[in-house]
N, C-alpha and C. Protein backbone atom coordinates (compact mmCIF):
# COMPACT_ATOMS: atom_id res chain seq x y z
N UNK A 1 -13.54 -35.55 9.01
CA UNK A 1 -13.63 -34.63 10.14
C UNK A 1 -12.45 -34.82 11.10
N UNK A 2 -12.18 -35.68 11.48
CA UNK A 2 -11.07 -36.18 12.40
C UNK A 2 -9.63 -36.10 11.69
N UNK A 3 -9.51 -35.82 10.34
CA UNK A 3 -8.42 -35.37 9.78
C UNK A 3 -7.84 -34.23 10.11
N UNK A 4 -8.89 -33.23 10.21
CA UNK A 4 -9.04 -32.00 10.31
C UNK A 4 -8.66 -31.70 11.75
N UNK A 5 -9.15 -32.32 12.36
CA UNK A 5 -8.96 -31.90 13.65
C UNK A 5 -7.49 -32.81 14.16
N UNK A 6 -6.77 -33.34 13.64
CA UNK A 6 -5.72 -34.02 13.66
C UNK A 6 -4.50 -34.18 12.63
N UNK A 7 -4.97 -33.15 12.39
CA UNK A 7 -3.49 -32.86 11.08
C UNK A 7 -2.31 -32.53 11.59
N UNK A 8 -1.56 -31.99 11.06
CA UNK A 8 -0.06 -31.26 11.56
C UNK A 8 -0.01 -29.68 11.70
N UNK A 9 -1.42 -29.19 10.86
CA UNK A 9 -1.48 -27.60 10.83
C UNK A 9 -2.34 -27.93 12.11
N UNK A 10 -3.39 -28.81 12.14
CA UNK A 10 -3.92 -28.33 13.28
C UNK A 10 -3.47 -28.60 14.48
N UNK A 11 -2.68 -29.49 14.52
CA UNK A 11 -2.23 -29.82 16.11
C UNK A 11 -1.21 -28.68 16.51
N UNK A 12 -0.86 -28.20 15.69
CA UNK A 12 0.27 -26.97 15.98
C UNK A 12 -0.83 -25.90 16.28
N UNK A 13 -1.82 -25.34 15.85
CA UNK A 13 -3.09 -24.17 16.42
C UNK A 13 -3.42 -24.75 17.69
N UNK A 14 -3.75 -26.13 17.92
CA UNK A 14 -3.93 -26.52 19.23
C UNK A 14 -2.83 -26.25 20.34
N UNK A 15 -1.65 -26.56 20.20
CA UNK A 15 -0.78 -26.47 20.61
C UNK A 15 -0.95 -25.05 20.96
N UNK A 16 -0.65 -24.09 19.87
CA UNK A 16 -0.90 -22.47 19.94
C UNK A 16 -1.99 -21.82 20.89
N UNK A 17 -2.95 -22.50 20.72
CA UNK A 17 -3.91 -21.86 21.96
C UNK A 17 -3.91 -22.61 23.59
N UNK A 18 -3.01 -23.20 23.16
CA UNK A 18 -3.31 -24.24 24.55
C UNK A 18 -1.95 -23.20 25.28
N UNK A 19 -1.25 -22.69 24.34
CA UNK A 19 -0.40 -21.80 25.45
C UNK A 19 -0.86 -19.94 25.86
N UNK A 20 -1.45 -19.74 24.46
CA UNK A 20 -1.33 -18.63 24.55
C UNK A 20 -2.67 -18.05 25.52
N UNK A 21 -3.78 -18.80 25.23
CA UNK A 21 -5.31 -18.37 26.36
C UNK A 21 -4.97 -18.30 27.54
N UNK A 22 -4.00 -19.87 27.99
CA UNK A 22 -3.75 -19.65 29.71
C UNK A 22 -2.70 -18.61 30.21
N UNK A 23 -2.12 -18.06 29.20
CA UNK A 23 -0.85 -17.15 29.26
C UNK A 23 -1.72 -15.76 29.49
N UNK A 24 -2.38 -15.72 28.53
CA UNK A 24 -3.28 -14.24 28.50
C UNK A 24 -4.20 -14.09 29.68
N UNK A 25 -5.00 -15.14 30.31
CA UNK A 25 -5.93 -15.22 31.36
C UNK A 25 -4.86 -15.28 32.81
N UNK A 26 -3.60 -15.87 32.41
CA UNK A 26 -2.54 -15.35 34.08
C UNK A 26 -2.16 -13.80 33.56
N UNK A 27 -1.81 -13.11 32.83
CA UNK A 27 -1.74 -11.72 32.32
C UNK A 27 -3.02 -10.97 33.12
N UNK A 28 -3.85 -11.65 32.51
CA UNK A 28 -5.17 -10.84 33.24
C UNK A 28 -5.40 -10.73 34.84
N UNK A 29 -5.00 -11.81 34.92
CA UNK A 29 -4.92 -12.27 36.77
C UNK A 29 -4.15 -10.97 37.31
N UNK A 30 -2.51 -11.12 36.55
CA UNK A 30 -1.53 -10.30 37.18
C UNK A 30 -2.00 -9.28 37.44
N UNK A 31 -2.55 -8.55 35.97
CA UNK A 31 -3.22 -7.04 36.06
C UNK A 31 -4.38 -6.62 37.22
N UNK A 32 -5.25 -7.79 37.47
CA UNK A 32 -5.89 -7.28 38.55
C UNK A 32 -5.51 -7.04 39.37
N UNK A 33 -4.61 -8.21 39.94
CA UNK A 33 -3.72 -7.71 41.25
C UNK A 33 -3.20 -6.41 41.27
N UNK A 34 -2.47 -5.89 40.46
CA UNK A 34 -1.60 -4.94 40.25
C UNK A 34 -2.61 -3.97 40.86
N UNK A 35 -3.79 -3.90 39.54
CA UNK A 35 -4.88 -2.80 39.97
C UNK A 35 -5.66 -2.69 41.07
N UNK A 36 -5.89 -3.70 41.63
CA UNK A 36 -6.45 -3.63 43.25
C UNK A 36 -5.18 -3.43 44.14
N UNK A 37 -3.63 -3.08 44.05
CA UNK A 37 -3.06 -2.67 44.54
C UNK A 37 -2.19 -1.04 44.50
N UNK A 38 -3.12 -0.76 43.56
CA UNK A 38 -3.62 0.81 43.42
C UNK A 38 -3.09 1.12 41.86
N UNK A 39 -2.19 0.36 40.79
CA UNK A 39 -2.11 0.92 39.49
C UNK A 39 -3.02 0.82 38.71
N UNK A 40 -3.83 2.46 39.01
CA UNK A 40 -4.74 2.28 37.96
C UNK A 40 -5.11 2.07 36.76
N UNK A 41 -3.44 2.25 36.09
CA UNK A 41 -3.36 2.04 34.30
C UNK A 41 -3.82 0.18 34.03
N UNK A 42 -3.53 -0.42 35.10
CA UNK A 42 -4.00 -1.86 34.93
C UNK A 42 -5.27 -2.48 35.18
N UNK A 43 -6.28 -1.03 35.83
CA UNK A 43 -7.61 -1.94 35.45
C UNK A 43 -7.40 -1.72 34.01
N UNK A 44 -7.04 -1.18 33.12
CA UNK A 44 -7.25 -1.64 31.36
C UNK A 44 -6.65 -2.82 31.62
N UNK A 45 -5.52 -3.18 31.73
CA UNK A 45 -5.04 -4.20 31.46
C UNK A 45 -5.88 -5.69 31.32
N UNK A 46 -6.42 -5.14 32.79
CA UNK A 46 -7.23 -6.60 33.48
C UNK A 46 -8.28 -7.05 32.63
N UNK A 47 -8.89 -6.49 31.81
CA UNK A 47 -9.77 -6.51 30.44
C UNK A 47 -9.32 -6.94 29.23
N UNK A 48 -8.33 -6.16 29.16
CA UNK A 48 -7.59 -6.56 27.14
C UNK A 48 -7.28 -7.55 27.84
N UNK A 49 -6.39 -8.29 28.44
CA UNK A 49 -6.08 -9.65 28.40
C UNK A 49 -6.99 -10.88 28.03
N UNK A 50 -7.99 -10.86 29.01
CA UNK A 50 -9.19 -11.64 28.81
C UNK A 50 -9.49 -11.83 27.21
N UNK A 51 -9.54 -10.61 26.48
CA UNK A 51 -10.30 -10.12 25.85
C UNK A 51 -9.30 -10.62 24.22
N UNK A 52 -8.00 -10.70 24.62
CA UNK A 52 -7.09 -11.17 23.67
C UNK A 52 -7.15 -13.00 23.49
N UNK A 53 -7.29 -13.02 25.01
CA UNK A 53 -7.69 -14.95 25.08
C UNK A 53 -8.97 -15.41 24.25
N UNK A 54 -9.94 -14.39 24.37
CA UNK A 54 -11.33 -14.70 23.54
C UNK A 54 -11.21 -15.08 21.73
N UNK A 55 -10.25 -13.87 21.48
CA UNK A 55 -9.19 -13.17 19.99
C UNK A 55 -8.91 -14.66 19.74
N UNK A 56 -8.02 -15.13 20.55
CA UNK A 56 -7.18 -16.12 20.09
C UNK A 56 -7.65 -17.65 19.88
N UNK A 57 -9.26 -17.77 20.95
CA UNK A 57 -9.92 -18.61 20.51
C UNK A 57 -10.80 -18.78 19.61
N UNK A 58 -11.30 -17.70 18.97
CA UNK A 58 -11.88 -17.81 18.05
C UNK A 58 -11.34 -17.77 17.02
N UNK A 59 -9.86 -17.14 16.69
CA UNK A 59 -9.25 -17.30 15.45
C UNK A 59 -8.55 -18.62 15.20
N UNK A 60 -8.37 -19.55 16.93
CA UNK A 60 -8.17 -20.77 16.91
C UNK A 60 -9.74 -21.64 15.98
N UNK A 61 -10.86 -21.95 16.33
CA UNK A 61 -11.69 -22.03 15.76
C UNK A 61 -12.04 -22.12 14.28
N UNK A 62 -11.71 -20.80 13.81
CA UNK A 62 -11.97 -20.36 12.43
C UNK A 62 -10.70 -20.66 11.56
N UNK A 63 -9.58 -21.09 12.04
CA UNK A 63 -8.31 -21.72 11.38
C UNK A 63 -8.55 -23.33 11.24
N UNK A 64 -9.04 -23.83 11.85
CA UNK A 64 -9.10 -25.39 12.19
C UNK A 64 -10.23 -26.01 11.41
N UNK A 65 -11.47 -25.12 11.50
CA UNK A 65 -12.78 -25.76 11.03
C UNK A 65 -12.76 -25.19 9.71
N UNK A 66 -11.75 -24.58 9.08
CA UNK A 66 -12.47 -23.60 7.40
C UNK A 66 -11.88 -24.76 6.73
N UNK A 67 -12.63 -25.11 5.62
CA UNK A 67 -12.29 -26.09 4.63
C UNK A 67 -11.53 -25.46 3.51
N UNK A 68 -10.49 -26.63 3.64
CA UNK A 68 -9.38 -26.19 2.43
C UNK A 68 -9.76 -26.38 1.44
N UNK A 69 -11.09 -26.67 0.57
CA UNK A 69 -11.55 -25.92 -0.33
C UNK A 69 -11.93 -24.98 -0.65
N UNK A 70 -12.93 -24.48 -0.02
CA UNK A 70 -13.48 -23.05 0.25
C UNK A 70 -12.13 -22.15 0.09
N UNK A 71 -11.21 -22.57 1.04
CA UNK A 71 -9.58 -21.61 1.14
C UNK A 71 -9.04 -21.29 -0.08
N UNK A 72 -9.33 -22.83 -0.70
CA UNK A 72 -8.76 -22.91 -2.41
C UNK A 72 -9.47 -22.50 -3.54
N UNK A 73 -10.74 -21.92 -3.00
CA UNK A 73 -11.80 -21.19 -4.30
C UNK A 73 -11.35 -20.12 -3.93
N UNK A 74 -11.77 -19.71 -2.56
CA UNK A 74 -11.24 -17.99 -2.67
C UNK A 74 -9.40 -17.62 -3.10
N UNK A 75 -8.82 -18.45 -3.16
CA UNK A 75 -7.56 -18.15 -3.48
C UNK A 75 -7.55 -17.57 -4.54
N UNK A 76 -8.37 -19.24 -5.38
CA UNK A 76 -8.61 -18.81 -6.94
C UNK A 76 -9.39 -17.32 -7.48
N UNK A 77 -10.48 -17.28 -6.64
CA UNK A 77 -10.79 -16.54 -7.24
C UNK A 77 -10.53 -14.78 -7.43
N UNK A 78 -9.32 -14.76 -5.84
CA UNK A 78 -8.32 -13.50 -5.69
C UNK A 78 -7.36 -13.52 -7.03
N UNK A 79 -7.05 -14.48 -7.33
CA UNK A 79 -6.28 -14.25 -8.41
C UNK A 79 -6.95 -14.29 -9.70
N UNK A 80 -8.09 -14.41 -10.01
CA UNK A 80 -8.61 -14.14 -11.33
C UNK A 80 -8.95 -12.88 -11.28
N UNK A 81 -9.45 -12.22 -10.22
CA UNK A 81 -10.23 -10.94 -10.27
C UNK A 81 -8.83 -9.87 -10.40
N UNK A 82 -7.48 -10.13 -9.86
CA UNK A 82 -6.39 -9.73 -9.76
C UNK A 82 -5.92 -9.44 -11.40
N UNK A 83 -5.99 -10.48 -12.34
CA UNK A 83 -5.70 -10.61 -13.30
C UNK A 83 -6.46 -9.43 -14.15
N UNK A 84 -5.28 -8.52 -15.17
CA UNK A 84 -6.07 -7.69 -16.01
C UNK A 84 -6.89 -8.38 -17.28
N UNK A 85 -8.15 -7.52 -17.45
CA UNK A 85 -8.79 -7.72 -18.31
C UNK A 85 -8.45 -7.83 -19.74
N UNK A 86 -8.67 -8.65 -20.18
CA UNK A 86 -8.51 -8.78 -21.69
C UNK A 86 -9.42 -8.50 -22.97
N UNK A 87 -9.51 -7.60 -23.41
CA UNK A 87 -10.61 -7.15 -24.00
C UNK A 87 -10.57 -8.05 -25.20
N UNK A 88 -11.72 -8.47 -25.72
CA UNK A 88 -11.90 -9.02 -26.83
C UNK A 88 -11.55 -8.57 -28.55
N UNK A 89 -12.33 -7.14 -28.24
CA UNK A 89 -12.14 -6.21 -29.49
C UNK A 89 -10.40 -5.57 -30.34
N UNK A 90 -9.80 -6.39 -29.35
CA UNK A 90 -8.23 -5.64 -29.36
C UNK A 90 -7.52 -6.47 -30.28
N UNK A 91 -7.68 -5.71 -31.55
CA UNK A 91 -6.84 -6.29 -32.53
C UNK A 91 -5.85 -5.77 -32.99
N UNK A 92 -4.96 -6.77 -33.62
CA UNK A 92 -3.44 -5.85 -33.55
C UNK A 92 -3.45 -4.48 -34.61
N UNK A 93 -4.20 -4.11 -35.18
CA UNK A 93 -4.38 -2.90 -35.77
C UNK A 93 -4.83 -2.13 -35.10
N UNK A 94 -5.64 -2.02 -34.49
CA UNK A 94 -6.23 -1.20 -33.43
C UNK A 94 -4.55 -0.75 -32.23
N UNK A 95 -4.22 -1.42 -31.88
CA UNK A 95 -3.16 -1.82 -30.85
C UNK A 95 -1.67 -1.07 -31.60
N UNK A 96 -1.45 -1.82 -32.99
CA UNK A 96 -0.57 -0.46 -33.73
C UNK A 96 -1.40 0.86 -33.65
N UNK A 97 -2.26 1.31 -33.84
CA UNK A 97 -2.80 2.64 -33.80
C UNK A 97 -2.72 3.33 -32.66
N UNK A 98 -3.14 2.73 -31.39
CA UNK A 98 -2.78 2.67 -30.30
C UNK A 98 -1.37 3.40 -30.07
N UNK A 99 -0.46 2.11 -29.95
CA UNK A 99 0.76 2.56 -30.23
C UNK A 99 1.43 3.62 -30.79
N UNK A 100 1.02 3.77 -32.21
CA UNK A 100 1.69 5.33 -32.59
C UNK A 100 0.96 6.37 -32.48
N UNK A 101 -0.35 6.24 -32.10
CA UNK A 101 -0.99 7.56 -31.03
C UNK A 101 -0.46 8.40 -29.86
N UNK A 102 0.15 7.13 -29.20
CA UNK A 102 1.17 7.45 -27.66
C UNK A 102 1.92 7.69 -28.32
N UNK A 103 3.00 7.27 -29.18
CA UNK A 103 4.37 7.87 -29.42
C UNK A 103 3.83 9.15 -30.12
N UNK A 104 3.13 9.25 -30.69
CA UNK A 104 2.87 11.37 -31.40
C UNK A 104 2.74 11.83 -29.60
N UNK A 105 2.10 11.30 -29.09
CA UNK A 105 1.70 12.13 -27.92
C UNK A 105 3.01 12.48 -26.94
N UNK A 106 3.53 11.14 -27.04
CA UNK A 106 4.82 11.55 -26.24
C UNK A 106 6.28 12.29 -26.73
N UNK A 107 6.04 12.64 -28.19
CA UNK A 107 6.96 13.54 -28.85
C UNK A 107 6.66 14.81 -28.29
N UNK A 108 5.22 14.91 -28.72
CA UNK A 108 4.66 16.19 -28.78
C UNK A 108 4.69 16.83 -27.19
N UNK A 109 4.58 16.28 -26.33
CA UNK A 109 4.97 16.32 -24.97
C UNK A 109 6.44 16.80 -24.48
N UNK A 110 7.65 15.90 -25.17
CA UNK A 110 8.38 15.83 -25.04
C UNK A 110 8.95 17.26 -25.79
N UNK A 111 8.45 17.73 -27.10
CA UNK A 111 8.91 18.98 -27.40
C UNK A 111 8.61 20.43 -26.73
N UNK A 112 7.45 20.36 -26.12
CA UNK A 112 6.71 20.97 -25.18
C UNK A 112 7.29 21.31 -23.92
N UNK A 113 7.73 19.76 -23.37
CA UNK A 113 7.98 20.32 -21.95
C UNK A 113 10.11 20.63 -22.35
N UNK A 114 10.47 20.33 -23.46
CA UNK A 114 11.90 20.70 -23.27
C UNK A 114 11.84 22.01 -23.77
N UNK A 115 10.74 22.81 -24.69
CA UNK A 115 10.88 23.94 -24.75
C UNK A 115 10.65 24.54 -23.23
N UNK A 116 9.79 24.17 -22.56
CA UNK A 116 9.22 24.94 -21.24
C UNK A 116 10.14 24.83 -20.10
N UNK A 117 10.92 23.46 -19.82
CA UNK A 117 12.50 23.60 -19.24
C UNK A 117 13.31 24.71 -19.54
N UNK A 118 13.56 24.90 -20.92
CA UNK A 118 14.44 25.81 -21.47
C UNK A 118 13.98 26.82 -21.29
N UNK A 119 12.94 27.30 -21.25
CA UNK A 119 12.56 28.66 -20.74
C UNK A 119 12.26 28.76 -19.46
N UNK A 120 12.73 27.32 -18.09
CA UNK A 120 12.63 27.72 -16.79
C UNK A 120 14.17 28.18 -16.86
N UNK A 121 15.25 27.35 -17.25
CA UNK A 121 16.51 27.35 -16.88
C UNK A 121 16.73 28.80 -17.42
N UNK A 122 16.86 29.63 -18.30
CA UNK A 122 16.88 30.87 -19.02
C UNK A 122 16.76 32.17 -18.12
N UNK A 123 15.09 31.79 -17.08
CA UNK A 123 14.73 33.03 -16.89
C UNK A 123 13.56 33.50 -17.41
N UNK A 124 13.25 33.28 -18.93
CA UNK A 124 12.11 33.56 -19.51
C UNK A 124 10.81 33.63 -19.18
N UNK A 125 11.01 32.32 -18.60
CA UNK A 125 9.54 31.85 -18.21
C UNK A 125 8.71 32.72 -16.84
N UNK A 126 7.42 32.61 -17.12
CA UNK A 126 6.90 33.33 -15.76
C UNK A 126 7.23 32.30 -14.34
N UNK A 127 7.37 32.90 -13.54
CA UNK A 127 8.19 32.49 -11.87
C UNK A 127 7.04 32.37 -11.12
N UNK A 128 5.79 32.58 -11.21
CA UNK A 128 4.82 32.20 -10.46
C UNK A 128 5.10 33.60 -9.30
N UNK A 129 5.30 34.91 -10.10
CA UNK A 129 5.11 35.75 -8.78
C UNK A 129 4.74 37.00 -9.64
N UNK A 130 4.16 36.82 -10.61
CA UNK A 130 3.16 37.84 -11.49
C UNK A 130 1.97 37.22 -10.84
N UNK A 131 0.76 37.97 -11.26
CA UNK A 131 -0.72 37.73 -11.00
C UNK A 131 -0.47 36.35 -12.08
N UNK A 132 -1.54 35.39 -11.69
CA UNK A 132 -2.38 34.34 -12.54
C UNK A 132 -0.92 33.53 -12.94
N UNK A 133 0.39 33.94 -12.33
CA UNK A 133 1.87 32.99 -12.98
C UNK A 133 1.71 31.70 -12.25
N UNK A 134 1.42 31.54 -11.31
CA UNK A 134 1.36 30.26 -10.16
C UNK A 134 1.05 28.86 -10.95
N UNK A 135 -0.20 29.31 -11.52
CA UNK A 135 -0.54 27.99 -12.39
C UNK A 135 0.65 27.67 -13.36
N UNK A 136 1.13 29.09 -14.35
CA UNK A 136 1.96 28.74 -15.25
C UNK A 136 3.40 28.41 -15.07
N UNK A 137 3.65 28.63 -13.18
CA UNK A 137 4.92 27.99 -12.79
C UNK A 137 4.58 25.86 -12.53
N UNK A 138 3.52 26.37 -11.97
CA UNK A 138 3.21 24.76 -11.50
C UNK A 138 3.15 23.82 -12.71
N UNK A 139 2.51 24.42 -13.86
CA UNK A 139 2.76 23.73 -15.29
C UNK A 139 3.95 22.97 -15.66
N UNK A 140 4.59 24.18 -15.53
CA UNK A 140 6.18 24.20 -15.78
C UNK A 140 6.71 22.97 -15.49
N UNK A 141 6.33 23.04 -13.72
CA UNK A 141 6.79 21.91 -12.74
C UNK A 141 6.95 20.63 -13.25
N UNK A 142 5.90 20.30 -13.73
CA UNK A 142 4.53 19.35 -14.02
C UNK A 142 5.11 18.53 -15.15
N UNK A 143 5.37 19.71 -16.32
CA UNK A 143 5.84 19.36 -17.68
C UNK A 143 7.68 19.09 -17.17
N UNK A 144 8.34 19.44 -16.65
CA UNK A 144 9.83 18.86 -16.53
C UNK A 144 9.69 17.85 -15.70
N UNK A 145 8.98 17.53 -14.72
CA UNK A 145 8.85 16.33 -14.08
C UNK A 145 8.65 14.60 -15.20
N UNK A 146 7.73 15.41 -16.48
CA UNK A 146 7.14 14.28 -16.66
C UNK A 146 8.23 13.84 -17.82
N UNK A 147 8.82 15.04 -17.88
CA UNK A 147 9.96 14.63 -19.19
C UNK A 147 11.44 13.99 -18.14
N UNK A 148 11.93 14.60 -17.40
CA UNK A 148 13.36 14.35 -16.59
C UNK A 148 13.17 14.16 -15.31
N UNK A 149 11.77 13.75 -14.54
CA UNK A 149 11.83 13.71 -13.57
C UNK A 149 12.22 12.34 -12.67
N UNK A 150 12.77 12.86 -11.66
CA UNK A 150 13.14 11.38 -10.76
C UNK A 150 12.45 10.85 -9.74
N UNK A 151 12.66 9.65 -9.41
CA UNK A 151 11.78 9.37 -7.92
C UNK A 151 12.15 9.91 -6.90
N UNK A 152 11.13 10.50 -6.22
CA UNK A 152 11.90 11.66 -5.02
C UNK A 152 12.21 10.81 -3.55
N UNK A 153 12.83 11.25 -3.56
CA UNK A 153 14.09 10.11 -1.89
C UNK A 153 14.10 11.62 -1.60
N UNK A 154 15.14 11.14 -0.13
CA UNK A 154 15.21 12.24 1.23
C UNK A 154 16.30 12.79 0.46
N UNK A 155 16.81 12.16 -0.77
CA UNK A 155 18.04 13.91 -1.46
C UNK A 155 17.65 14.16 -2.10
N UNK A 156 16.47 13.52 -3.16
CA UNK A 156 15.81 14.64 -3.95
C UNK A 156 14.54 14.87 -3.71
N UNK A 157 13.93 15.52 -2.55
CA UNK A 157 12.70 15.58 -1.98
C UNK A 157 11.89 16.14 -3.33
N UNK A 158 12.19 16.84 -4.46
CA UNK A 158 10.96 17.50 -5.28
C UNK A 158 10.92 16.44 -6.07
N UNK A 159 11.77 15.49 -6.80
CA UNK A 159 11.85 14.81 -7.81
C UNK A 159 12.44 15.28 -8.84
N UNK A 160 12.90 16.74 -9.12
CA UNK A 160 13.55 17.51 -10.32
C UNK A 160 14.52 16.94 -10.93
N UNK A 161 14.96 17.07 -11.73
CA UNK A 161 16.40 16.52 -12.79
C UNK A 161 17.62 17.54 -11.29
N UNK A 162 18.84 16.89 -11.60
CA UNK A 162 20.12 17.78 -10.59
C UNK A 162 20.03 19.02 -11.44
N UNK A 163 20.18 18.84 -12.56
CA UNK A 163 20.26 20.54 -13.86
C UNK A 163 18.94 21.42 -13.25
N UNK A 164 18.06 20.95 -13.20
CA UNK A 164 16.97 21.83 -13.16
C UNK A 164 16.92 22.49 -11.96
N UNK A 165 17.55 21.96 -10.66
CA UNK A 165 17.42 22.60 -9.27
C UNK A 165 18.96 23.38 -9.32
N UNK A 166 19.95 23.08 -9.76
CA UNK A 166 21.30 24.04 -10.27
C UNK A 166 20.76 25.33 -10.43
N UNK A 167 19.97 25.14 -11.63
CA UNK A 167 19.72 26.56 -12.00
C UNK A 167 18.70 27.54 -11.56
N UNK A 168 18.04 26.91 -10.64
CA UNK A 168 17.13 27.71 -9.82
C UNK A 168 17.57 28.34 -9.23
């Protein structure tokens, strides 16, 4: 017990509240004055101060007395729950199948949205200013984004490829 209350982390929290409560409770002082000398924005003041000294003792408190085990289970156990799951059933056949499932998917994607580019850059494509086109422009969007698209910053606010906003 007396470790605890005499360590090097804790004498530095002691230290810490031993300045900051009497600092906050003359804060509070000041503010009254102020406010009984007609600034009314400082009756708030005259409150949060107090009210920050209370803050600071109880988080003095709850720093000093928590056991650095307890500290060291919940650490642990932020980082297990953090950690992805590992499924049992995942065998490397399954996992090749896996694998060349996504690559058909991402061909097939990939032929898709470079035909549907090619028919934004062209002209072809519907512009989203026929009836029912809106969706089939936003598609559009959607599908060149996912094939050439970039991370959007303050110069490329949409995310588009440079080719694809050229030709707009």
């Amino acid at each position: 017990m007396a470790r605890r209350w005499f360590s090097k982390r804790a004498l530095l929290w002691h230290l810490l509240v031993a300045v900051i409560v009497p600092g906050c409770l003359y804060a509070g002082w000041w503010q009254a004055h102020r406010a009984i000398g007609g600034n009314t924005l400082s009756w708030a003041y005259t409150f949060e101060w107090p009210i920050f000294a209370a803050v600071a003792i109880v988080g003095w408190w709850q720093l000093v007395t928590e056991d650095p085990a307890e500290v060291e289970a919940r650490r642990h156990e932020r980082i297990r729950r953090a950690q992805p799951l590992r499924l049992p059933s995942a065998t490397p056949q399954l996992l090749a199948a896996n694998r060349a499932a996504l690559e058909r998917r991402r061909v097939e994607l990939g032929a898709t949205t470079a035909a549907a580019s090619a028919a934004v850059r062209s002209g072809d494509a519907d512009d989203g200013r026929r009836a029912g086109g809106a969706m089939s422009a936003y598609n559009l969007y959607l599908a060149t984004l996912a094939t050439e698209g970039r991370a959007k910053t303050w110069r490329n606010p949409s995310g588009m490829p440079k080719s694809f906003e050229d030709d707009r």
